[in-house]
C-alpha atoms as a PDB file:
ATOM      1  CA  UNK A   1     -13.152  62.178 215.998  1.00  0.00           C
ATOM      2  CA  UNK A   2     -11.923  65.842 215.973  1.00  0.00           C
ATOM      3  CA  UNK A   3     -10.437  67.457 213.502  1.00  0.00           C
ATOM      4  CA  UNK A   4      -7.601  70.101 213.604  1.00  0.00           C
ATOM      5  CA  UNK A   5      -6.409  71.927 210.654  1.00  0.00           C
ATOM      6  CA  UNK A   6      -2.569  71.407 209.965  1.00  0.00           C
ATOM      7  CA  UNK A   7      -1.436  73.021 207.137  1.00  0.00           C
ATOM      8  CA  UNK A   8      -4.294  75.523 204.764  1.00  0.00           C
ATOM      9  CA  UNK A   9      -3.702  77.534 201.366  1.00  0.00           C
ATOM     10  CA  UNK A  10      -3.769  81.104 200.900  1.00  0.00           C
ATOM     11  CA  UNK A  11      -7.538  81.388 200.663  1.00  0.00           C
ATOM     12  CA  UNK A  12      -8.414  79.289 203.776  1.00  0.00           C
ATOM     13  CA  UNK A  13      -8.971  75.870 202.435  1.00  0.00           C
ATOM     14  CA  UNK A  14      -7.967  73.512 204.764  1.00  0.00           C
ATOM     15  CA  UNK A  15      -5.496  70.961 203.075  1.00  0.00           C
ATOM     16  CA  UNK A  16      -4.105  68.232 205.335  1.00  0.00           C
ATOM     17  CA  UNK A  17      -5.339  68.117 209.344  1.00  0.00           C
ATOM     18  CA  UNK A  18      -4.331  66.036 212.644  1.00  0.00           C
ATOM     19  CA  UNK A  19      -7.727  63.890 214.146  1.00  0.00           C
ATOM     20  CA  UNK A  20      -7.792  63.023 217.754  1.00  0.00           C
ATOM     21  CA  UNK A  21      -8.858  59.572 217.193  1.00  0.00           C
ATOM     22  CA  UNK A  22     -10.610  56.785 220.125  1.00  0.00           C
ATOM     23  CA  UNK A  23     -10.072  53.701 220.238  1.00  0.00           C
ATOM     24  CA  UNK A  24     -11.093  51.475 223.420  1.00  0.00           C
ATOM     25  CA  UNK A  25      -9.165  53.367 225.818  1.00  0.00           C
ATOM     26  CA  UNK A  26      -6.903  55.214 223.710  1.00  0.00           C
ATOM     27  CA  UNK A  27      -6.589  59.198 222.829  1.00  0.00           C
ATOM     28  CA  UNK A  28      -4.500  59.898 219.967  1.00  0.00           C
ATOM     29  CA  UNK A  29      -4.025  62.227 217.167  1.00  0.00           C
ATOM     30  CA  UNK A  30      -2.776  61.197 213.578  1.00  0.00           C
ATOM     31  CA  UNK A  31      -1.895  62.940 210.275  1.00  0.00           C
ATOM     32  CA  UNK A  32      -4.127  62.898 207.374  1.00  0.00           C
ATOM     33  CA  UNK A  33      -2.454  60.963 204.454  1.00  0.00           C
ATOM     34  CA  UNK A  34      -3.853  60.734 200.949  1.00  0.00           C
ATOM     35  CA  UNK A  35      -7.058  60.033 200.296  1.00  0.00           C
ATOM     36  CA  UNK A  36      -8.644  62.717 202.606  1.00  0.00           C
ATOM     37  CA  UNK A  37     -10.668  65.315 201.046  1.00  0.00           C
ATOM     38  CA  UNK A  38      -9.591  68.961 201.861  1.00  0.00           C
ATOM     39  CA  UNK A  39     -11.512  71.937 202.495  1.00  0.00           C
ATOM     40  CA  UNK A  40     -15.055  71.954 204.609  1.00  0.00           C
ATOM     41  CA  UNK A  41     -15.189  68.539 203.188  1.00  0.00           C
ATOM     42  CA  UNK A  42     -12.384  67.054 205.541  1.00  0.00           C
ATOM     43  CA  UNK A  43     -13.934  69.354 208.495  1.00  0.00           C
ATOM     44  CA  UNK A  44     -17.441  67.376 208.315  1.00  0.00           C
ATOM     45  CA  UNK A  45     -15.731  64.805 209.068  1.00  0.00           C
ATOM     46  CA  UNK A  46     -15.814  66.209 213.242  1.00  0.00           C
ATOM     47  CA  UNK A  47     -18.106  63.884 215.718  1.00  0.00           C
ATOM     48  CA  UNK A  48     -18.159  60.977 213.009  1.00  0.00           C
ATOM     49  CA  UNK A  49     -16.958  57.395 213.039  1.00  0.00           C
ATOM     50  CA  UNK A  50     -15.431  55.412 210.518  1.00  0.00           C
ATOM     51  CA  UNK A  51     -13.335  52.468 209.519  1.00  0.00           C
ATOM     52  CA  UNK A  52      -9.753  53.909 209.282  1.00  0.00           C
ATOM     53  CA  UNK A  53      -6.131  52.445 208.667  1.00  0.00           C
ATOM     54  CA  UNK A  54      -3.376  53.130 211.426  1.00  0.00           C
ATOM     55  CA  UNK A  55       0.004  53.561 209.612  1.00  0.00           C
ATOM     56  CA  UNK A  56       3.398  54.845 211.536  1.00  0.00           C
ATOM     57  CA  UNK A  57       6.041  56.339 209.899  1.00  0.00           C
ATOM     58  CA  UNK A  58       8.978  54.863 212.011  1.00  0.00           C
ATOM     59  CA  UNK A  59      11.947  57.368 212.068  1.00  0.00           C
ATOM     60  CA  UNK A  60      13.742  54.623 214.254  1.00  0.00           C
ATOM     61  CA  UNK A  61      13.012  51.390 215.158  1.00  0.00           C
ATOM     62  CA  UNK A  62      15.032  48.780 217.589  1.00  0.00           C
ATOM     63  CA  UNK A  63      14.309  45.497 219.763  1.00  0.00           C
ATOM     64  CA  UNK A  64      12.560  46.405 223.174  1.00  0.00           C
ATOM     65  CA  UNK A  65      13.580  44.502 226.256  1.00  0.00           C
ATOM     66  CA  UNK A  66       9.593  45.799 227.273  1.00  0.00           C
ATOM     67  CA  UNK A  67       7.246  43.318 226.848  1.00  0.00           C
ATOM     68  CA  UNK A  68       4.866  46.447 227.086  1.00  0.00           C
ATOM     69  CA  UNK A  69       2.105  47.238 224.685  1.00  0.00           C
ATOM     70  CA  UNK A  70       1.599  51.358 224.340  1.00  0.00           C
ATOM     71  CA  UNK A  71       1.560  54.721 222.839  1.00  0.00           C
ATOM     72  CA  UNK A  72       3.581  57.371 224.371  1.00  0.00           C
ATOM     73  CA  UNK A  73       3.737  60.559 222.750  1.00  0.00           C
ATOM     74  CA  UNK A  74       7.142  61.488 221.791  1.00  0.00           C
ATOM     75  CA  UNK A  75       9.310  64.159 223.912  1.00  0.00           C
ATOM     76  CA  UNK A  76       9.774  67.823 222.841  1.00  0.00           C
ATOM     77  CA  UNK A  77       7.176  66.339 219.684  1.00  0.00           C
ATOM     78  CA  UNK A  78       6.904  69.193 217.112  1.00  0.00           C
ATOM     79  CA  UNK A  79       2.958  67.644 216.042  1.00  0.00           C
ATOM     80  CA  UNK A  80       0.486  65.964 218.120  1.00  0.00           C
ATOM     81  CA  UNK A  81       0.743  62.928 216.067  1.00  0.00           C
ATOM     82  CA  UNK A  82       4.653  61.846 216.719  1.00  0.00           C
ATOM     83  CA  UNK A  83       4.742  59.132 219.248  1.00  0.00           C
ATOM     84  CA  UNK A  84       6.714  56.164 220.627  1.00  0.00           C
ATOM     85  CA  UNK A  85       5.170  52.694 219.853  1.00  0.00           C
ATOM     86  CA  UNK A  86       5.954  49.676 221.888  1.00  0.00           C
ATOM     87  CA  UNK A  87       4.706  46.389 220.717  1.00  0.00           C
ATOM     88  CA  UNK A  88       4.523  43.317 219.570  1.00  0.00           C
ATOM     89  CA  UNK A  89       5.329  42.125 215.892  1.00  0.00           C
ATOM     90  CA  UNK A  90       2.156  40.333 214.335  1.00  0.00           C
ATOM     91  CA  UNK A  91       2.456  40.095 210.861  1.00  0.00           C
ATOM     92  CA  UNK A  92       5.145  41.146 208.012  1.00  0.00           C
ATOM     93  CA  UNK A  93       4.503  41.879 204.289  1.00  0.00           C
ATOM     94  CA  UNK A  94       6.953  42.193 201.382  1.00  0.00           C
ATOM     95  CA  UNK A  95       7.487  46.192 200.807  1.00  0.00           C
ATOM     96  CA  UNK A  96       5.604  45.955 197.092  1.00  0.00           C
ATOM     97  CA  UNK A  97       8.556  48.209 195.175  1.00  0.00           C
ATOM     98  CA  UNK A  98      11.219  46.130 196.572  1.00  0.00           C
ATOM     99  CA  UNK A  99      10.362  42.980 198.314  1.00  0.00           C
ATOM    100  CA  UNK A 100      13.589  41.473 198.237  1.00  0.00           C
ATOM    101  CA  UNK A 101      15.217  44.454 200.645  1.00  0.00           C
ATOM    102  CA  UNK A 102      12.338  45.497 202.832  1.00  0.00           C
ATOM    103  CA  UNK A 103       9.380  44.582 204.736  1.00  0.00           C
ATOM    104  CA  UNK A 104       6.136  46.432 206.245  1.00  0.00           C
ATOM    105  CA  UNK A 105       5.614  45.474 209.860  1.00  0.00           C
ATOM    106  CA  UNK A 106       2.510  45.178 211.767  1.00  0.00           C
ATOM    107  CA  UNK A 107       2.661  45.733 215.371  1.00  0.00           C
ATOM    108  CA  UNK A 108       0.147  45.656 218.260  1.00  0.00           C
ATOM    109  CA  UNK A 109       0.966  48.544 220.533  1.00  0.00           C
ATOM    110  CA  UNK A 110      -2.569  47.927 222.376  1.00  0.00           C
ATOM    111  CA  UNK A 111      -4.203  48.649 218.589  1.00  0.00           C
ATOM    112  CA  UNK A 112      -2.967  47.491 215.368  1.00  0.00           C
ATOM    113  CA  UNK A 113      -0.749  49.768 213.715  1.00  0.00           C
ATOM    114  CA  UNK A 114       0.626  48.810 209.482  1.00  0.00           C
ATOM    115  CA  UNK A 115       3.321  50.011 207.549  1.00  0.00           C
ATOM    116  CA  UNK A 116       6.278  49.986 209.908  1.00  0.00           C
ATOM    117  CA  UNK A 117       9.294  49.846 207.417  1.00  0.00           C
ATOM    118  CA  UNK A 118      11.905  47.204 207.791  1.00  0.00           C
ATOM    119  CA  UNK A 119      14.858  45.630 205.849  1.00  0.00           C
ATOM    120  CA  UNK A 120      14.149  42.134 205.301  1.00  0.00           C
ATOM    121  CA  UNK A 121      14.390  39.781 208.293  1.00  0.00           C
ATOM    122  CA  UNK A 122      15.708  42.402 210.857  1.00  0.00           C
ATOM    123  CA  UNK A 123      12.787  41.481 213.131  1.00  0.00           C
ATOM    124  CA  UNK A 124      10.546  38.330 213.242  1.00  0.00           C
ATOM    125  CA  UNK A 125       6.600  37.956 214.196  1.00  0.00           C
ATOM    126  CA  UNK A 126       6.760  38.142 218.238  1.00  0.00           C
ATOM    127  CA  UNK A 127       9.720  40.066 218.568  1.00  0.00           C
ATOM    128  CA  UNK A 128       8.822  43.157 220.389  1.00  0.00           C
ATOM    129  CA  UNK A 129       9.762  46.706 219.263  1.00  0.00           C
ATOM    130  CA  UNK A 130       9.836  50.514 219.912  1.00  0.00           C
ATOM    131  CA  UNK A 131       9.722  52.970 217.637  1.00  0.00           C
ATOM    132  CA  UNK A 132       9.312  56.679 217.091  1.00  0.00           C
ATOM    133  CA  UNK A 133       7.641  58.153 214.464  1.00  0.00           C
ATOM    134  CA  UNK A 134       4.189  59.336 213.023  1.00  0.00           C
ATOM    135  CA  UNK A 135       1.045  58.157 213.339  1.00  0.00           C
ATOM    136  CA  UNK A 136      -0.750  58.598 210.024  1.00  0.00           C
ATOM    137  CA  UNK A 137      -4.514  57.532 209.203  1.00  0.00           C
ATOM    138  CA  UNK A 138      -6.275  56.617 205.879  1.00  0.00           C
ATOM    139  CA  UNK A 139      -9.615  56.338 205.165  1.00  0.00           C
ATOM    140  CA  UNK A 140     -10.428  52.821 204.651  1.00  0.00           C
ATOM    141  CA  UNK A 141     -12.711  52.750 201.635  1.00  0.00           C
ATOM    142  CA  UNK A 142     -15.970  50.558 202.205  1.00  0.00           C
ATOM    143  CA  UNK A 143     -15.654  48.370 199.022  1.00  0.00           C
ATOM    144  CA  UNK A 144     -11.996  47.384 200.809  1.00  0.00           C
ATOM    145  CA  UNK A 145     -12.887  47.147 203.793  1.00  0.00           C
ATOM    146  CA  UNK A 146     -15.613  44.597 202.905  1.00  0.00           C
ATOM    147  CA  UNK A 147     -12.910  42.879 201.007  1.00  0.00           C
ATOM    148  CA  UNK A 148     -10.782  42.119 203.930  1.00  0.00           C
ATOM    149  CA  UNK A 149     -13.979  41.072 206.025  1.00  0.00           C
ATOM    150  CA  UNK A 150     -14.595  38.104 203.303  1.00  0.00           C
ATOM    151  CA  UNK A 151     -11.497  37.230 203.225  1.00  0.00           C
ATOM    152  CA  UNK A 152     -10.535  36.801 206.911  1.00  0.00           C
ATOM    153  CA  UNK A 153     -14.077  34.818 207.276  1.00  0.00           C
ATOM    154  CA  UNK A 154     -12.758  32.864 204.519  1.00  0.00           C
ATOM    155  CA  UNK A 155      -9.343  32.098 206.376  1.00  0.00           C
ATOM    156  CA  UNK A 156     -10.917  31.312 209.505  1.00  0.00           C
ATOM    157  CA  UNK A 157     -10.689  34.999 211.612  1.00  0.00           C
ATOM    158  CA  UNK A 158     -13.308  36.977 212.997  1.00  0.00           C
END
């Protein structure tokens, strides 16, 4: 992981920052989002890895005709973290402050990515999208992430 500065206060201190994040055979940047520490703290950070949480920020979303699965980074972008995501829908959650209007999406653009916003049953699980946005990340704390581990081995994933 490398990190960038994005936006610092008046005495230096770096605040928020873009990473250029691997995975498999992907190169991307994304956008610090809460939970990041700020300062030299964030900047150790450089070299390491760590479990992390993919989340776009989907400016507009619509049905692809591509049955393609990718990252593109988004023309004339103003950050290195605003792309175009194609993929596939695999799994929808009730949007907690107002279930009965929206949905989160989770899409497979060749990696997982959460937290596409919805209204409620615009798009079903398998419908392909695109969408342009940004590409956040969030620290994935470990007590969490353990969480999830138990309970997918308890519903049968790996």
């Amino acid at each position: 992981m490398k990190v960038m500065p994005s936006a610092t206060a008046e005495e230096g201190t770096v605040m928020t920052a873009h990473l250029h994040i691997r995975i498999d055979n992907y190169s991307i940047w994304a956008f610090t989002a809460d939970g990041w520490p700020i300062g030299d703290e964030l900047l150790c950070f450089e070299g390491k890895t760590l479990p992390l949480q993919l989340v776009f920020l989907n400016l507009k979303t619509e049905l692809s005709e591509e049955k393609t699965k990718e990252i593109i980074p988004l023309p004339n972008r103003k950050k290195p973290c605003d792309y175009i995501i194609i993929g596939e829908i695999i799994n929808k959650e009730p949007f907690p402050r107002e279930p009965a209007r929206f949905e989160y999406l989770q899409v497979d653009c060749g990696f997982i990515v959460n937290s596409l916003d919805a209204d409620k049953g615009e798009y079903d699980i398998g419908d392909y999208i695109r969408a342009e946005g940004r590409l956040d990340v969030y620290l994935v704390e470990e007590e969490n992430l353990a969480k999830t581990r138990r309970d997918s081995v308890v519903r049968g994933e790996r």
